[in-house]
C-alpha atoms as a PDB file:
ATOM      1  CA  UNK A   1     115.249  57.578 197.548  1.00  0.00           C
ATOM      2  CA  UNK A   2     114.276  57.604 201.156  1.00  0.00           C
ATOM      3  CA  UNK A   3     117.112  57.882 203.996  1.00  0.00           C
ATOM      4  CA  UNK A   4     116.466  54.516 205.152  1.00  0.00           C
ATOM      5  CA  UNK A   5     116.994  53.303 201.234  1.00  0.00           C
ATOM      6  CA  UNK A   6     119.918  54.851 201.141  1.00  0.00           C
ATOM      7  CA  UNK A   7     121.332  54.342 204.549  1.00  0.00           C
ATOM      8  CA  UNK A   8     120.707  50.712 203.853  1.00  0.00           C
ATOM      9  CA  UNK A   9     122.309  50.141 200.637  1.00  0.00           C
ATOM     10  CA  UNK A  10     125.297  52.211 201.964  1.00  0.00           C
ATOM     11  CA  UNK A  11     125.518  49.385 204.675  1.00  0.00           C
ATOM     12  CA  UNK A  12     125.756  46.812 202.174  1.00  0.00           C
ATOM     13  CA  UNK A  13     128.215  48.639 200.136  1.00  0.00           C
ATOM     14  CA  UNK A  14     130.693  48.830 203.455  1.00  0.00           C
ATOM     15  CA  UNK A  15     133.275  46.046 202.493  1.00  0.00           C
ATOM     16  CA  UNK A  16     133.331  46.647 198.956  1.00  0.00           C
ATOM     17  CA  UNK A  17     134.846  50.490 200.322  1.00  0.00           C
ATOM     18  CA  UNK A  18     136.799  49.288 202.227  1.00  0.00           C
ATOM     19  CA  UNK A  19     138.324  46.948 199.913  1.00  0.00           C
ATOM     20  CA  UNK A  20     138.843  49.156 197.605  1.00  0.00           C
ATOM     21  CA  UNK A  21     140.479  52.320 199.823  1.00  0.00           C
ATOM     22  CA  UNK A  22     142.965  48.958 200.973  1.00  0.00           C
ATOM     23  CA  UNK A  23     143.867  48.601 196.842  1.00  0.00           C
ATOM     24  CA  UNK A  24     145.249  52.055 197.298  1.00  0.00           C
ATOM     25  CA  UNK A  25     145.988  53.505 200.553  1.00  0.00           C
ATOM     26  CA  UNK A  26     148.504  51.437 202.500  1.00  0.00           C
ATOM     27  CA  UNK A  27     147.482  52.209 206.388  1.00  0.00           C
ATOM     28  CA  UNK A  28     144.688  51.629 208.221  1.00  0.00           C
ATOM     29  CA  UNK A  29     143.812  55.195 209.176  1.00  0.00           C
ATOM     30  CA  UNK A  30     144.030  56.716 205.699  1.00  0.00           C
ATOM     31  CA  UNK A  31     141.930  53.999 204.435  1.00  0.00           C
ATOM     32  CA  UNK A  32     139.157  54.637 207.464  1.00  0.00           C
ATOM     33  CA  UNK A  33     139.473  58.481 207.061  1.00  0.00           C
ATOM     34  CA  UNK A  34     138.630  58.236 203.359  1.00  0.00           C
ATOM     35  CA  UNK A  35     135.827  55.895 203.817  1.00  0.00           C
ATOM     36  CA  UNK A  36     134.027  58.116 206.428  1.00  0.00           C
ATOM     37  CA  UNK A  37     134.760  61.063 204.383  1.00  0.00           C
ATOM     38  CA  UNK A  38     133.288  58.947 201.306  1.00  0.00           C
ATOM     39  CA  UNK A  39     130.069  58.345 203.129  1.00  0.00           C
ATOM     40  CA  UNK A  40     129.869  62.065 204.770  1.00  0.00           C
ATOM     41  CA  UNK A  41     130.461  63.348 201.184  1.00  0.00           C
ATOM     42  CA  UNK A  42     127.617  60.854 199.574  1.00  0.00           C
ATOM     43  CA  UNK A  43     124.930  61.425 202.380  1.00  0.00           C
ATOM     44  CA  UNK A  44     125.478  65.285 202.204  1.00  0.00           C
ATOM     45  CA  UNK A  45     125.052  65.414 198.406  1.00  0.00           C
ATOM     46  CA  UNK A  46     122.323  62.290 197.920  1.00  0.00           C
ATOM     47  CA  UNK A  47     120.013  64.553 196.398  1.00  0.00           C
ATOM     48  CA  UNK A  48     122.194  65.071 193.796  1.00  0.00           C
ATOM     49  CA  UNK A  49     122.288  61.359 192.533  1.00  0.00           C
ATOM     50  CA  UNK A  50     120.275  61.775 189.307  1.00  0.00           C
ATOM     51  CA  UNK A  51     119.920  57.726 188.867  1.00  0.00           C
ATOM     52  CA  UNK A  52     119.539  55.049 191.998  1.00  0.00           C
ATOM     53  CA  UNK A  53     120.936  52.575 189.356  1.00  0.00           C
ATOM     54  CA  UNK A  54     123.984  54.286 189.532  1.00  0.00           C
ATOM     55  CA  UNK A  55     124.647  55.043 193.455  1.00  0.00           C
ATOM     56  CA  UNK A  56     127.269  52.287 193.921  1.00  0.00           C
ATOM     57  CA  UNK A  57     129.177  53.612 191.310  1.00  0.00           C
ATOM     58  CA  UNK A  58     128.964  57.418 192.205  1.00  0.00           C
ATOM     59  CA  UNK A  59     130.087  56.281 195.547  1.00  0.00           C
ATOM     60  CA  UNK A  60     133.069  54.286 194.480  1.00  0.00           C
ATOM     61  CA  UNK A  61     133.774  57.648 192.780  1.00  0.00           C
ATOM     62  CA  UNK A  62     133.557  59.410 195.430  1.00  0.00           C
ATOM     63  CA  UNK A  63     135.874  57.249 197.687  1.00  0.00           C
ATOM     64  CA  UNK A  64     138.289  56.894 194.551  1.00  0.00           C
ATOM     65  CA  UNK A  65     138.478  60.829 195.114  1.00  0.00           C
ATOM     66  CA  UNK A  66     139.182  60.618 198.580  1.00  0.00           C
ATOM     67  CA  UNK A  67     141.711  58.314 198.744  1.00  0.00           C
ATOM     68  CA  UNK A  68     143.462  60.064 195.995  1.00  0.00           C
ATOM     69  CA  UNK A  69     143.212  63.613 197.896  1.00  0.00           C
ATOM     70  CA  UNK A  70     144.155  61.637 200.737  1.00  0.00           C
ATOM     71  CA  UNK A  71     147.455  60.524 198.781  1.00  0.00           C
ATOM     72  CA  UNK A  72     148.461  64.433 197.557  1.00  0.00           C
ATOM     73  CA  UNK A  73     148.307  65.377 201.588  1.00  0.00           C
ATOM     74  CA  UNK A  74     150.673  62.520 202.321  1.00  0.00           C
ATOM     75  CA  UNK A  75     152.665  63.545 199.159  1.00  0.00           C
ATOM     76  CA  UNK A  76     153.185  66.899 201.044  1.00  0.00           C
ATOM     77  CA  UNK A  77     154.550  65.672 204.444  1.00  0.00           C
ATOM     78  CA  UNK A  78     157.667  64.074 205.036  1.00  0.00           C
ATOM     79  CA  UNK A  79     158.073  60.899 205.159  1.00  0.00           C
ATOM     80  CA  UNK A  80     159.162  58.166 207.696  1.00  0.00           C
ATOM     81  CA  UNK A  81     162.045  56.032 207.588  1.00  0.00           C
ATOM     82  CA  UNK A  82     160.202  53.197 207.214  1.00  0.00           C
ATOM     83  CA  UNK A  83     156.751  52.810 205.845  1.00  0.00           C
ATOM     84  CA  UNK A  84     154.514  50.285 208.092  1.00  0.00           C
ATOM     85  CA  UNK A  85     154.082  47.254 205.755  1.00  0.00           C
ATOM     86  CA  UNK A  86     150.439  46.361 204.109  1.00  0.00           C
ATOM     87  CA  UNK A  87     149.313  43.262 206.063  1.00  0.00           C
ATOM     88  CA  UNK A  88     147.062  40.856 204.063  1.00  0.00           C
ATOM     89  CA  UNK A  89     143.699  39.963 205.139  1.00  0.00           C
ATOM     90  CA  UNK A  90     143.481  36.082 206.730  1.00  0.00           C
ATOM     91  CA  UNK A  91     141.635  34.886 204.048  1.00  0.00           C
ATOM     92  CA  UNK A  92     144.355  36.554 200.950  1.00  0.00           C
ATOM     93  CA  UNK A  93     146.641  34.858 198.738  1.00  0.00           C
ATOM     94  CA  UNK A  94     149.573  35.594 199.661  1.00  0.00           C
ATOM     95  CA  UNK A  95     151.055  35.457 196.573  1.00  0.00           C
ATOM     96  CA  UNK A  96     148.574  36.889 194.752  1.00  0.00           C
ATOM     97  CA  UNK A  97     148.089  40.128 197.219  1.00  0.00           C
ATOM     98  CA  UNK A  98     151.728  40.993 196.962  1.00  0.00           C
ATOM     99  CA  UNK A  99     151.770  40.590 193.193  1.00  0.00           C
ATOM    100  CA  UNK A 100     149.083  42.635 193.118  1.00  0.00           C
ATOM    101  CA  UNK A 101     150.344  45.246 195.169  1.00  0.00           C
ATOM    102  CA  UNK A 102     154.093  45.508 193.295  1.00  0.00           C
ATOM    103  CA  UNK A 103     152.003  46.430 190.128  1.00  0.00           C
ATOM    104  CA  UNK A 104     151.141  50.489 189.586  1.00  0.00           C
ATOM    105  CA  UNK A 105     148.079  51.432 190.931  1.00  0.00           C
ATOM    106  CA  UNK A 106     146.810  52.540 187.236  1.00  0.00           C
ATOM    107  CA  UNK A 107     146.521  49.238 186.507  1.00  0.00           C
ATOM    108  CA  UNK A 108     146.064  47.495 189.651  1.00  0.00           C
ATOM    109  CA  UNK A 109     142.646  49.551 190.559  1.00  0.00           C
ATOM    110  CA  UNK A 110     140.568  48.178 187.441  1.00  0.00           C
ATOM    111  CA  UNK A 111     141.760  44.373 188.135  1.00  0.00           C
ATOM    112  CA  UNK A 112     140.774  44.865 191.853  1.00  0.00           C
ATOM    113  CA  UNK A 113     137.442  46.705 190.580  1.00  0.00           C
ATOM    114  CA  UNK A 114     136.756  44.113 187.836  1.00  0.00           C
ATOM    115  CA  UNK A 115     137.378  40.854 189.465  1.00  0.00           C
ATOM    116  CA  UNK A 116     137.396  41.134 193.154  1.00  0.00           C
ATOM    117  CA  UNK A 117     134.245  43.704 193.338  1.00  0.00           C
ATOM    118  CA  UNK A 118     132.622  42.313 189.976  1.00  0.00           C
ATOM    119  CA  UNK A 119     132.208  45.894 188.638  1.00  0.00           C
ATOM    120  CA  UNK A 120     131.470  45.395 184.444  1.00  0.00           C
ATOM    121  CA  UNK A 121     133.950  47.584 182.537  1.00  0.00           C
ATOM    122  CA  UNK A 122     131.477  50.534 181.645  1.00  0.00           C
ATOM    123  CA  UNK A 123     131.388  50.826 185.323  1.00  0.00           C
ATOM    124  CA  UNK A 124     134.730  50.901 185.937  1.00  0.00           C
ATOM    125  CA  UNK A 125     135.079  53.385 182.878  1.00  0.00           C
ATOM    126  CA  UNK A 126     132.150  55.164 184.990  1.00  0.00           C
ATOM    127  CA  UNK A 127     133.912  55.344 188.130  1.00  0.00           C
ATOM    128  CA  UNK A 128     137.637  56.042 186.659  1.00  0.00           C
ATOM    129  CA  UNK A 129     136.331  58.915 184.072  1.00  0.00           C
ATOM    130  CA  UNK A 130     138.318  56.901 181.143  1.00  0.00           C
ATOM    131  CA  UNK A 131     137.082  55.150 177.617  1.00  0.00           C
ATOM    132  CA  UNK A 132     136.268  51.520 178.498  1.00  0.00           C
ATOM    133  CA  UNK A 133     139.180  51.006 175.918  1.00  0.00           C
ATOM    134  CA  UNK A 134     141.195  52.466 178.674  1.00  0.00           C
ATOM    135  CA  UNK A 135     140.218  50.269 181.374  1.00  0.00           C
ATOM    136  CA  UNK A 136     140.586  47.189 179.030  1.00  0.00           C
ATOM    137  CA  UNK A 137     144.122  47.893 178.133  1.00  0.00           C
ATOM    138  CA  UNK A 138     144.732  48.418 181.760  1.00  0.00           C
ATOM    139  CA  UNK A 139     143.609  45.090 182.686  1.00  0.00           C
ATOM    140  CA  UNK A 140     145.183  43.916 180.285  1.00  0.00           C
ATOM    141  CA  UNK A 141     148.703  45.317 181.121  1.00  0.00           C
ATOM    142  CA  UNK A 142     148.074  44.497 184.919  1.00  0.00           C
ATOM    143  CA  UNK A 143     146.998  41.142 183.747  1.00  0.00           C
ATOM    144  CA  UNK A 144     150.475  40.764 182.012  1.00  0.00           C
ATOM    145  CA  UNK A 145     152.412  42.347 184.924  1.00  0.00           C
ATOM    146  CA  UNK A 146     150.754  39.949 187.092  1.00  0.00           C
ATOM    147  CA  UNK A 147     151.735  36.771 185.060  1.00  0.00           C
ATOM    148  CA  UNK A 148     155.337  37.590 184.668  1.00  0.00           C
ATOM    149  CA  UNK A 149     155.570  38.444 188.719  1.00  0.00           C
ATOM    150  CA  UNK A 150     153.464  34.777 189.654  1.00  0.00           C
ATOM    151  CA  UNK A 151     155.560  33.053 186.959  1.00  0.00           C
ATOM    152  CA  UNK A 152     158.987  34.283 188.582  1.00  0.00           C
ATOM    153  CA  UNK A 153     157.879  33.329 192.145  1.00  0.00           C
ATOM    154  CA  UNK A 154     156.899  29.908 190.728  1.00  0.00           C
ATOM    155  CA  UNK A 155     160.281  28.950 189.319  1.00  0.00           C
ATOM    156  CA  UNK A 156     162.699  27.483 191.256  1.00  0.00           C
ATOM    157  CA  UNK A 157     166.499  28.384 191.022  1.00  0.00           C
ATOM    158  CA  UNK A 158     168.118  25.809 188.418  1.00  0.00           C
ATOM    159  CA  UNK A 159     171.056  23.259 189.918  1.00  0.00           C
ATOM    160  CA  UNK A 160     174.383  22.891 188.159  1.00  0.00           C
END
């Protein structure tokens, strides 16, 4: 694979990364620091990349990784008062984004990665390092999660 190639399909991959560093790093800066470290890491090792097939995942991977090292260095600093709260994007359901977002990231990563980025579950078995039976139980249990938090904001108090 050329530069260009590469350069190019790391364009098109730009909101997917982005969407994904917001499903687990909650500001704005952490989220841009691990996508530029993402892309850094991927153009520095490209020769490494044994299949083109596979590049989107390896750099999901890659960001995955980032975000998470980015996580143990907040984990090591003390923390504020108050955490700044996770704005949605215009275009989110509500709803939806803050069920999504009360569930554990465990589970909450493959749902993002299956349905929002279209990702098939060997992929996301791919990109997590875990059996695809892993992944599916995941979903599964987020999918669960998700349908008891949506049904309880649905309900409205009874009258006596």
């Amino acid at each position: 694979m050329t530069s260009d190639e590469f350069s190019t399909r790391i364009v098109a991959m730009m909101q997917t990364l982005y969407r994904i560093s917001y499903a687990q790093l909650p500001q704005s800066c952490d989220r841009d620091e691990a996508v530029q470290e993402c892309l850094y890491k991927a153009w520095k090792k490209r020769h490494q990349l044994k299949d083109e097939r596979f590049m989107q995942t390896w750099v999901v991977r890659i960001l995955i990784n980032e975000c998470h090292n980015i996580q143990r260095k907040k984990g090591r600093e003390l923390p504020l008062n108050e955490l700044p709260e996770r704005v949605a994007p215009k275009d989110a359901n509500l709803e939806l984004h803050d069920a999504l977002f009360s569930i554990d990231e465990t589970l909450r990563i493959p749902i993002i990665l299956h349905y929002i980025e279209g990702f098939s579950i060997g992929e996301i078995s791919q990109i997590l390092r875990c059996p695809q039976g892993t992944v599916k139980s995941r979903m599964l249990r987020g999918r669960q999660e998700l349908k008891i938090i949506l049904s309880e904001e649905v309900q409205l108090p009874c009258e006596t």
